[in-house]
N, C-alpha and C. Protein backbone atom coordinates (compact mmCIF):
# COMPACT_ATOMS: atom_id res chain seq x y z
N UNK A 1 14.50 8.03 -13.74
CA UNK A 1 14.39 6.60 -13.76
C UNK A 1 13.16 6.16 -14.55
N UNK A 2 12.01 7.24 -14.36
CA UNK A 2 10.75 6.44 -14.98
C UNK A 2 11.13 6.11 -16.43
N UNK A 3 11.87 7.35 -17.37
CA UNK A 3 12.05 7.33 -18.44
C UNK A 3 12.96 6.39 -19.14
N UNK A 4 14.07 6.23 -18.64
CA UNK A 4 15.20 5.36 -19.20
C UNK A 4 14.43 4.06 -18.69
N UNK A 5 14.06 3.46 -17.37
CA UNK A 5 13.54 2.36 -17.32
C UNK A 5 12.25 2.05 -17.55
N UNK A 6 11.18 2.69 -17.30
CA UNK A 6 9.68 2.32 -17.49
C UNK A 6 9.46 2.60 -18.88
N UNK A 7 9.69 3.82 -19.09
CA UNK A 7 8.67 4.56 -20.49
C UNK A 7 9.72 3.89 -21.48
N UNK A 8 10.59 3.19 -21.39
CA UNK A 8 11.76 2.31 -22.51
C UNK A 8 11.79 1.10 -22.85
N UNK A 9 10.80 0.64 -21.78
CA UNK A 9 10.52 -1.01 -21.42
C UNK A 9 11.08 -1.88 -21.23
N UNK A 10 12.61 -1.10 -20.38
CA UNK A 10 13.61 -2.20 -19.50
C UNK A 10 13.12 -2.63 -18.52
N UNK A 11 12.18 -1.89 -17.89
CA UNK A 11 11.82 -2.03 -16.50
C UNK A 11 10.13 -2.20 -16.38
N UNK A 12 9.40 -2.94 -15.61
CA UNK A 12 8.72 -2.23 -14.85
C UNK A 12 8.47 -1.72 -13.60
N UNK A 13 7.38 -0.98 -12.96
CA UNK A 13 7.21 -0.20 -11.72
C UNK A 13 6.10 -1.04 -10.52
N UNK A 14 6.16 -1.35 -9.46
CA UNK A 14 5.05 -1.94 -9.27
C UNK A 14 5.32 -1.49 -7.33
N UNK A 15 4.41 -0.99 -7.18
CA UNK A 15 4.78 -0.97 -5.56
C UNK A 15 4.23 -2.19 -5.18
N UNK A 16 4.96 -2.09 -3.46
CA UNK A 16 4.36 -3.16 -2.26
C UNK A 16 5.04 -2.89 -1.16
N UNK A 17 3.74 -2.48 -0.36
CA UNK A 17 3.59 -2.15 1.20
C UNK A 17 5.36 -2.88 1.57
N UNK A 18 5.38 -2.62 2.78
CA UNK A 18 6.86 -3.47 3.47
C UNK A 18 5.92 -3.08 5.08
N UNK A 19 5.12 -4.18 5.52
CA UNK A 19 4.88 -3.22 6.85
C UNK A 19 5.55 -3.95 7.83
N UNK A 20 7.01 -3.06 8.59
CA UNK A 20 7.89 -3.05 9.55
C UNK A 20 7.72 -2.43 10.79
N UNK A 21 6.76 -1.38 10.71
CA UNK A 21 6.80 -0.81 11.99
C UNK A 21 5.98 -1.51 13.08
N UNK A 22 5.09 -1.95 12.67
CA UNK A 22 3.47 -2.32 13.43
C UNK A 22 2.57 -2.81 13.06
N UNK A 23 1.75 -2.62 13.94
CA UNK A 23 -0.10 -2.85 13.30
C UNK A 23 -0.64 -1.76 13.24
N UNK A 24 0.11 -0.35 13.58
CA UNK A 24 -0.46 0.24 12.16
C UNK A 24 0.26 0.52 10.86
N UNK A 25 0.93 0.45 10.90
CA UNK A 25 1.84 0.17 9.03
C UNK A 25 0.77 -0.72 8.60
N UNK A 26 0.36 -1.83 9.13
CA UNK A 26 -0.81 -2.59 8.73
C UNK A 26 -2.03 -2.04 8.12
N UNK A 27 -2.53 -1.14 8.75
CA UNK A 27 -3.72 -0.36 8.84
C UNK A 27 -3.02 0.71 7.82
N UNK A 28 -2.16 1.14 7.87
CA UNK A 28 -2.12 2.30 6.73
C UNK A 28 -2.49 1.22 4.87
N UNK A 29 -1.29 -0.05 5.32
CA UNK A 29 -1.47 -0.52 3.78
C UNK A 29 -2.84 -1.14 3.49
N UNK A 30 -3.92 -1.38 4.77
CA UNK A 30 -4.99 -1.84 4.21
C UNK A 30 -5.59 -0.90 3.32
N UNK A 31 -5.04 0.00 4.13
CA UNK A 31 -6.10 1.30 3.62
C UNK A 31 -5.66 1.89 2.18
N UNK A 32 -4.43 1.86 1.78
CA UNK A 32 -4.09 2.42 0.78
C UNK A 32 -4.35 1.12 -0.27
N UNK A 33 -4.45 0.13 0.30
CA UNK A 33 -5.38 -1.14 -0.86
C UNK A 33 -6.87 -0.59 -1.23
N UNK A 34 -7.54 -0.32 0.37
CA UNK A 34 -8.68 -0.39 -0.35
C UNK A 34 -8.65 1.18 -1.56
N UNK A 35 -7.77 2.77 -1.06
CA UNK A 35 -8.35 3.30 -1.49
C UNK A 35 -7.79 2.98 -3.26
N UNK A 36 -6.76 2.03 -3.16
CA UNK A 36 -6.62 1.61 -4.83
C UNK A 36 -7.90 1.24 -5.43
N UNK A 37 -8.45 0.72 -4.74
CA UNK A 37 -9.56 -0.22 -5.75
C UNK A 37 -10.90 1.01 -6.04
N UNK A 38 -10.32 2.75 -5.74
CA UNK A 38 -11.40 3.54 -6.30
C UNK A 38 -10.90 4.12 -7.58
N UNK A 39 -9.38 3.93 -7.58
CA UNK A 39 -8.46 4.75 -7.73
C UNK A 39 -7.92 5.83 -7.57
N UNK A 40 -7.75 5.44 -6.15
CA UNK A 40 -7.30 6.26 -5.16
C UNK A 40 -5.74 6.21 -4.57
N UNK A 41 -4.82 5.38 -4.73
CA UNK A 41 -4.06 4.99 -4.58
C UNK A 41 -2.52 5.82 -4.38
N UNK A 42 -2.47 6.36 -5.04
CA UNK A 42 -1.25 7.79 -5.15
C UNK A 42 -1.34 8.48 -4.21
N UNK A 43 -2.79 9.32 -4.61
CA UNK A 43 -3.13 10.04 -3.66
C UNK A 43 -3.10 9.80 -2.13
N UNK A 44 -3.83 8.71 -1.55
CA UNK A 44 -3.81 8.05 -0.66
C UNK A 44 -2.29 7.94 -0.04
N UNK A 45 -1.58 7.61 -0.81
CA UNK A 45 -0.04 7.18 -0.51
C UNK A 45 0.58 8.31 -0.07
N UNK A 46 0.54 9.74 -0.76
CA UNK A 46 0.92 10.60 -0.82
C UNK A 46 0.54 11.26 0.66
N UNK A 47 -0.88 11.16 0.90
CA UNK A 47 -1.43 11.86 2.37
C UNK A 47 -0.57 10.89 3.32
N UNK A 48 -0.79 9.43 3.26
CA UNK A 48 0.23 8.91 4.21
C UNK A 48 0.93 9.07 4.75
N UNK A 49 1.98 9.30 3.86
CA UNK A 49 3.21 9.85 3.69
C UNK A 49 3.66 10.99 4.69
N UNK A 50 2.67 11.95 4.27
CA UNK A 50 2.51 13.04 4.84
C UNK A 50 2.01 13.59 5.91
N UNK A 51 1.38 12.35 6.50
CA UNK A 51 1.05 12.22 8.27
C UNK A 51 1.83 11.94 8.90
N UNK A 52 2.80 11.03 8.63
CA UNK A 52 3.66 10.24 9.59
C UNK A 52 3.19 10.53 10.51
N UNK A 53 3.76 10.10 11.73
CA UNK A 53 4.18 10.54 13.45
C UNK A 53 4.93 9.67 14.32
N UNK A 54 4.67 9.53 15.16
CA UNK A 54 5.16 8.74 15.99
C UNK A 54 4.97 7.34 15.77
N UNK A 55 5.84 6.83 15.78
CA UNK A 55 5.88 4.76 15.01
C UNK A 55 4.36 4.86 16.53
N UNK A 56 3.27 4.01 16.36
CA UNK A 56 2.41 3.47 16.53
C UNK A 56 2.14 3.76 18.11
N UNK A 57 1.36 5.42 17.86
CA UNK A 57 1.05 6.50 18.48
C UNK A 57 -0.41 6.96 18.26
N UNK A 58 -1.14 5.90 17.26
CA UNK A 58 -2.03 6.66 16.94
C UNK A 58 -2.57 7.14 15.44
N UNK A 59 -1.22 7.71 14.83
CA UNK A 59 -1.57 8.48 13.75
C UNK A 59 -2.05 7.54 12.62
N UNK A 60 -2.20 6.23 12.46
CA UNK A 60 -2.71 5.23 11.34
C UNK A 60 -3.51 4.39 11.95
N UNK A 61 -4.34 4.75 13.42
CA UNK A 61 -5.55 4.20 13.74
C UNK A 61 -6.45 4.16 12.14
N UNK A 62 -7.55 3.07 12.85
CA UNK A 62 -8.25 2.98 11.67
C UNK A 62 -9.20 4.58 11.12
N UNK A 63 -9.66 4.93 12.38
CA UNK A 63 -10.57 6.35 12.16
C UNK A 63 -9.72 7.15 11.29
N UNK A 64 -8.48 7.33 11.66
CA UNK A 64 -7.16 8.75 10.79
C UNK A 64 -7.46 7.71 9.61
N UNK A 65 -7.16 6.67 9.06
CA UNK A 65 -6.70 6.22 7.70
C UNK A 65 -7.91 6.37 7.14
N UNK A 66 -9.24 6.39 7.64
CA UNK A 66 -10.71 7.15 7.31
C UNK A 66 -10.43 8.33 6.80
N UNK A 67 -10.02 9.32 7.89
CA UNK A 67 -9.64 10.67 7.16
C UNK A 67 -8.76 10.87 6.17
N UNK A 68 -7.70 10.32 6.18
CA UNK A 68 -6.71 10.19 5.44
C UNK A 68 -7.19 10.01 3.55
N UNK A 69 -8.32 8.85 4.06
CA UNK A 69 -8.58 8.74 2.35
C UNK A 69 -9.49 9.63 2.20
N UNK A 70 -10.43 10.33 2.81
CA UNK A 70 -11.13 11.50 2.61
C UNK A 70 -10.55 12.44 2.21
N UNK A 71 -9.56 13.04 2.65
CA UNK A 71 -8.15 13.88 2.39
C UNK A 71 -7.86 13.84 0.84
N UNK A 72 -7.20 12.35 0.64
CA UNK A 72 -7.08 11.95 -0.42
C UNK A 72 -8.00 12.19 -2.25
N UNK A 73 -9.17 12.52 -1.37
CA UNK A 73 -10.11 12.18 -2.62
C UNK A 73 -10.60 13.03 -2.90
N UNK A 74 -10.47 14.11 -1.50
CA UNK A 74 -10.69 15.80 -2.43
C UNK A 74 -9.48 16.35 -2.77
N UNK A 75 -8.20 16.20 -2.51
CA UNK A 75 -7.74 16.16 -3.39
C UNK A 75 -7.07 15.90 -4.96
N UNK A 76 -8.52 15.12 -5.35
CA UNK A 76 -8.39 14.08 -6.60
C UNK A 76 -10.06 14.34 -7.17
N UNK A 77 -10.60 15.73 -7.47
CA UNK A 77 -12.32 15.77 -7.33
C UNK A 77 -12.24 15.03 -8.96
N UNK A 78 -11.16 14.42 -9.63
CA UNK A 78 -11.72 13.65 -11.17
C UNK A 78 -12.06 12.19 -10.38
N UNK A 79 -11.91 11.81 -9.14
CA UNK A 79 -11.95 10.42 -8.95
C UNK A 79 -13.45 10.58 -7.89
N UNK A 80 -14.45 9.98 -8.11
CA UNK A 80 -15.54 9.44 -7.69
C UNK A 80 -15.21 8.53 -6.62
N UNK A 81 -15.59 9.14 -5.22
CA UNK A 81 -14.87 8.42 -4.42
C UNK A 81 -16.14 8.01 -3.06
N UNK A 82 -16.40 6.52 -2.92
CA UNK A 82 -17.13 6.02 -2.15
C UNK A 82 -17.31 6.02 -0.48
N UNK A 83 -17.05 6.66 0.11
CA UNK A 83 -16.55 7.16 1.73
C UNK A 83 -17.15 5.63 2.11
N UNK A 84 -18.45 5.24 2.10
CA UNK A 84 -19.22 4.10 2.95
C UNK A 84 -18.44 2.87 2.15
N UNK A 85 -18.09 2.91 1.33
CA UNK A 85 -17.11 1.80 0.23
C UNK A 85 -15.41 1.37 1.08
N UNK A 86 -15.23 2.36 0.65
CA UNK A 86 -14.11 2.48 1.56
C UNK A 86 -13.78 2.02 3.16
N UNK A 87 -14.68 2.77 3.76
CA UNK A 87 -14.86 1.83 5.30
C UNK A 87 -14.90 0.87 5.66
N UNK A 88 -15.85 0.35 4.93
CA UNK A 88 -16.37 -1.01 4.33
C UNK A 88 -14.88 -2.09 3.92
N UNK A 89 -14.26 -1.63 3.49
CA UNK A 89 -13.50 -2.84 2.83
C UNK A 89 -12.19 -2.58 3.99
N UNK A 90 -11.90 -1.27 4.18
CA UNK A 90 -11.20 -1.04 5.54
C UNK A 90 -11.49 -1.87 7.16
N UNK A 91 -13.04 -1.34 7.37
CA UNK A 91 -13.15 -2.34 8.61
C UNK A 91 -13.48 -4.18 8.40
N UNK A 92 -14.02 -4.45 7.05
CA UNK A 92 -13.72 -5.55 7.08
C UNK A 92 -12.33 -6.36 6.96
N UNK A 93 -11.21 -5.58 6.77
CA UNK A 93 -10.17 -6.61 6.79
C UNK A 93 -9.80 -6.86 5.32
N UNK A 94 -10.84 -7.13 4.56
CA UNK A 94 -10.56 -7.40 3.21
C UNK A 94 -9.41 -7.45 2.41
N UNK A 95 -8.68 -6.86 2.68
CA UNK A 95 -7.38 -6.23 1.87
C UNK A 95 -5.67 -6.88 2.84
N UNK A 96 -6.36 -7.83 4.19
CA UNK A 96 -5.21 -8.34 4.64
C UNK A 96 -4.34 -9.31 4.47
N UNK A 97 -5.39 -10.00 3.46
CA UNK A 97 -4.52 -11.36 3.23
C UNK A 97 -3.24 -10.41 1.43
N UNK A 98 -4.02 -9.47 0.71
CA UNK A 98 -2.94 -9.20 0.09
C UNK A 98 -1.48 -8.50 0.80
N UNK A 99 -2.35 -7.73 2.04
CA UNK A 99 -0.69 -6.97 3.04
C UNK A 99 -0.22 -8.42 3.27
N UNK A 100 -0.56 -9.50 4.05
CA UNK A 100 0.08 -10.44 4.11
C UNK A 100 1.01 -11.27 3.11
N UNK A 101 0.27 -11.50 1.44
CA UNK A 101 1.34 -11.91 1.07
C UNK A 101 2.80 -11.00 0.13
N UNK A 102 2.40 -9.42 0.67
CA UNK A 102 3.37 -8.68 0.62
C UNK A 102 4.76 -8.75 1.54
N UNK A 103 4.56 -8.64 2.97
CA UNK A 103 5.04 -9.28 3.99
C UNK A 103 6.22 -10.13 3.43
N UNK A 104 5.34 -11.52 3.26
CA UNK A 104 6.14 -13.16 3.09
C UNK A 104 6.94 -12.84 1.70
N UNK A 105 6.29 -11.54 0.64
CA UNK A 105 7.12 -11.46 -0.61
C UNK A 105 8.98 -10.88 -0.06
N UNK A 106 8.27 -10.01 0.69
CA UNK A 106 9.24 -9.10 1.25
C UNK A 106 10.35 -9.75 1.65
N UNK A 107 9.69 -11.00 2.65
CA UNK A 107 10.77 -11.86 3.52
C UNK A 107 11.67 -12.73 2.58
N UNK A 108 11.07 -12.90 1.59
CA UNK A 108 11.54 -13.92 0.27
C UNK A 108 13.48 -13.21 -0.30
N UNK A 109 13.18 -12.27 0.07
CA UNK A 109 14.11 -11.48 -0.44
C UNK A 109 15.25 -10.49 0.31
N UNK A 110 14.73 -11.21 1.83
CA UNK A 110 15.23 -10.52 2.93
C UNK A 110 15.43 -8.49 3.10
N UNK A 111 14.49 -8.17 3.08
CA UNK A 111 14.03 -7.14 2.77
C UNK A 111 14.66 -6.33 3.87
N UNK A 112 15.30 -5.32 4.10
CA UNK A 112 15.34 -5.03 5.33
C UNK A 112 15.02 -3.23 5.78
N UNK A 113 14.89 -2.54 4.92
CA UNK A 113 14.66 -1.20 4.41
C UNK A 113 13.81 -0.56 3.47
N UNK A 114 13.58 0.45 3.73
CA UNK A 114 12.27 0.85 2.77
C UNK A 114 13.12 2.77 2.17
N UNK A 115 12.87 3.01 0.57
CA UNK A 115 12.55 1.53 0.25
C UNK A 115 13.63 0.74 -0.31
N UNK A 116 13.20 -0.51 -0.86
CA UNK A 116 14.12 -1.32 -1.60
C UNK A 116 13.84 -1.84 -2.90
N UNK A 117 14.44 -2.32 -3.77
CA UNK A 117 14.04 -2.16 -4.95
C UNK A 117 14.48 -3.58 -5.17
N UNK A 118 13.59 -4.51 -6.05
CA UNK A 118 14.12 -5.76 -6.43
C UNK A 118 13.93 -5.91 -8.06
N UNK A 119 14.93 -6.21 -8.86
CA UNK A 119 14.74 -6.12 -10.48
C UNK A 119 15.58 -7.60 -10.63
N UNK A 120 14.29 -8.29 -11.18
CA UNK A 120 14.73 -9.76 -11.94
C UNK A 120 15.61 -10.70 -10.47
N UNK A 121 15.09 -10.40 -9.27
CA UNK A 121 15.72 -10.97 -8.01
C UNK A 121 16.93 -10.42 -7.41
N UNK A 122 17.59 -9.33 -7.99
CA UNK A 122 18.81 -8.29 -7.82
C UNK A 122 17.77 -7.15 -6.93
N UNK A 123 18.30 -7.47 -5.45
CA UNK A 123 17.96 -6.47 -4.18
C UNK A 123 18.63 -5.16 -4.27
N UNK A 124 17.88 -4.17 -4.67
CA UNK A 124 19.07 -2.67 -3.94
C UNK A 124 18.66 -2.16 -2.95
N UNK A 125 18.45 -2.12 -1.49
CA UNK A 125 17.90 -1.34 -0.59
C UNK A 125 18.41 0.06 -0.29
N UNK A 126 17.68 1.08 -0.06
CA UNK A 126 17.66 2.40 0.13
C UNK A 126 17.12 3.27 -0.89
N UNK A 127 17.62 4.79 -0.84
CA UNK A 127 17.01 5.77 -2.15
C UNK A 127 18.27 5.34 -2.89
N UNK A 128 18.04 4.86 -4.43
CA UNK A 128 19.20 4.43 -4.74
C UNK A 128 19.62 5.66 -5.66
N UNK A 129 20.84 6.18 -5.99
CA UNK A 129 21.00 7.16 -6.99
C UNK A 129 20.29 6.31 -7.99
N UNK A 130 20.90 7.40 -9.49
CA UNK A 130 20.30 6.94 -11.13
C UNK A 130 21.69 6.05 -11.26
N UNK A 131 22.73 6.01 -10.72
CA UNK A 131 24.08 5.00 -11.02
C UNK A 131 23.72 3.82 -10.73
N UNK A 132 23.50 4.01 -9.42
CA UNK A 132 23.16 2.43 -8.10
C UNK A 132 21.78 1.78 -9.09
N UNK A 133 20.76 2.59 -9.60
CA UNK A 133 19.43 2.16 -10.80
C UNK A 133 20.08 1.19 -11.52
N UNK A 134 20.90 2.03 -12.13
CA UNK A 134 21.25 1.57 -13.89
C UNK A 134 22.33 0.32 -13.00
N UNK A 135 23.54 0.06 -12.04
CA UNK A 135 23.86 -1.14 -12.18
C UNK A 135 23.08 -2.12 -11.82
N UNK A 136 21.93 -1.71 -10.79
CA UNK A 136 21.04 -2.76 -10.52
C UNK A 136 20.52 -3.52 -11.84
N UNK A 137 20.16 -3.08 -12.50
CA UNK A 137 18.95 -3.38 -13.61
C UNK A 137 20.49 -4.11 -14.51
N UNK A 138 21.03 -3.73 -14.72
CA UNK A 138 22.97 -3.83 -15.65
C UNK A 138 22.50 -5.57 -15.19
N UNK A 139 22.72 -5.43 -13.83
CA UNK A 139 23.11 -6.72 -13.03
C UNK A 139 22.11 -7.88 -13.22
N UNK A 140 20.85 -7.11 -12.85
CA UNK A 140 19.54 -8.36 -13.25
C UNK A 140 19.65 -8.35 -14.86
N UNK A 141 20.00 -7.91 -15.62
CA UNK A 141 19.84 -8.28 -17.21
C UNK A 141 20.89 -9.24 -17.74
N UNK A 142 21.73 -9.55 -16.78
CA UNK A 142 23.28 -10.43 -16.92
C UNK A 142 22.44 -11.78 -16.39
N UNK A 143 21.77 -11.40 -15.12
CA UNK A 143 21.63 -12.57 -14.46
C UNK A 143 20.26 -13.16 -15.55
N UNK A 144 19.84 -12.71 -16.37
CA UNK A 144 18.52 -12.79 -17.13
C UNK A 144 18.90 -13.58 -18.04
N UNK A 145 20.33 -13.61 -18.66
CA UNK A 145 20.78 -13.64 -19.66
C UNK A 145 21.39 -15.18 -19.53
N UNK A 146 21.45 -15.31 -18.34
CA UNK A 146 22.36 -16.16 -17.68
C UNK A 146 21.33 -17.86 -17.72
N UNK A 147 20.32 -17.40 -17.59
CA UNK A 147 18.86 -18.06 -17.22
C UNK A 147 18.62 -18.62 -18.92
N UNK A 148 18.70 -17.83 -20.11
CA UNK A 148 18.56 -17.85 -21.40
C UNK A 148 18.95 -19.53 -21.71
């Protein structure tokens, strides 16, 4: 998909949080905001990912999403990574009003699954094959066309 749509310039790529489970889905996307702003962000996503546990048990308390980006950033030793920076923008909150207007984006579009994919206002929710891709994008370029 990256290739036929991103690297071709039909498409672009852009994530955003969907937080459904809780207040900590909350706490995970603050955290993977702030660790964007080291460029930390992948990485970060990736350890996430890879913690799961139990829907809101614990495992995306604020202290774990501490470790989590620590995790993150030795696994990344080209990225210069601020531990007291990080906390910092974590325990202040900083980063909630953007989870928030991820949220209300989400709701805009009746979001109901993760993940889901929206191209030119054409919703596909789930892992979509490269078929289910290409009519999505087929579909928003009609409706694009339509707008012309």
């Amino acid at each position: 998909m990256q290739k036929e749509f991103v690297d071709s310039g039909v498409a672009s790529f852009e994530y955003r949080d969907f937080v459904i489970i809780g207040p900590e889905s909350r706490t995970a996307a603050e955290g993977a905001a702030c660790a964007a702003d080291q460029g930390l962000f992948w990485p970060m996503h990736d350890v996430l990912f890879l913690r799961q546990g139990q829907e809101n048990r614990g495992v995306f308390s604020a202290s774990n999403v501490k470790k989590f980006a620590r995790e993150a950033a030795a696994g990344t030793p080209s990225v210069k990574f601020d531990a007291g920076a990080f906390d910092k923008c974590l325990d202040s909150g900083s980063k909630r009003a953007a989870v928030d207007q991820m949220i209300a984006e989400a709701g805009t579009y009746k979001l109901q699954s993760t993940p889901s994919f929206v191209v030119n206002g054409q919703v596909g929710a789930g892992a979509l094959t490269i078929e289910q891709s290409r009519q999505l994008v087929n579909a928003a370029k009609e409706i694009g066309r339509a707008h012309v």
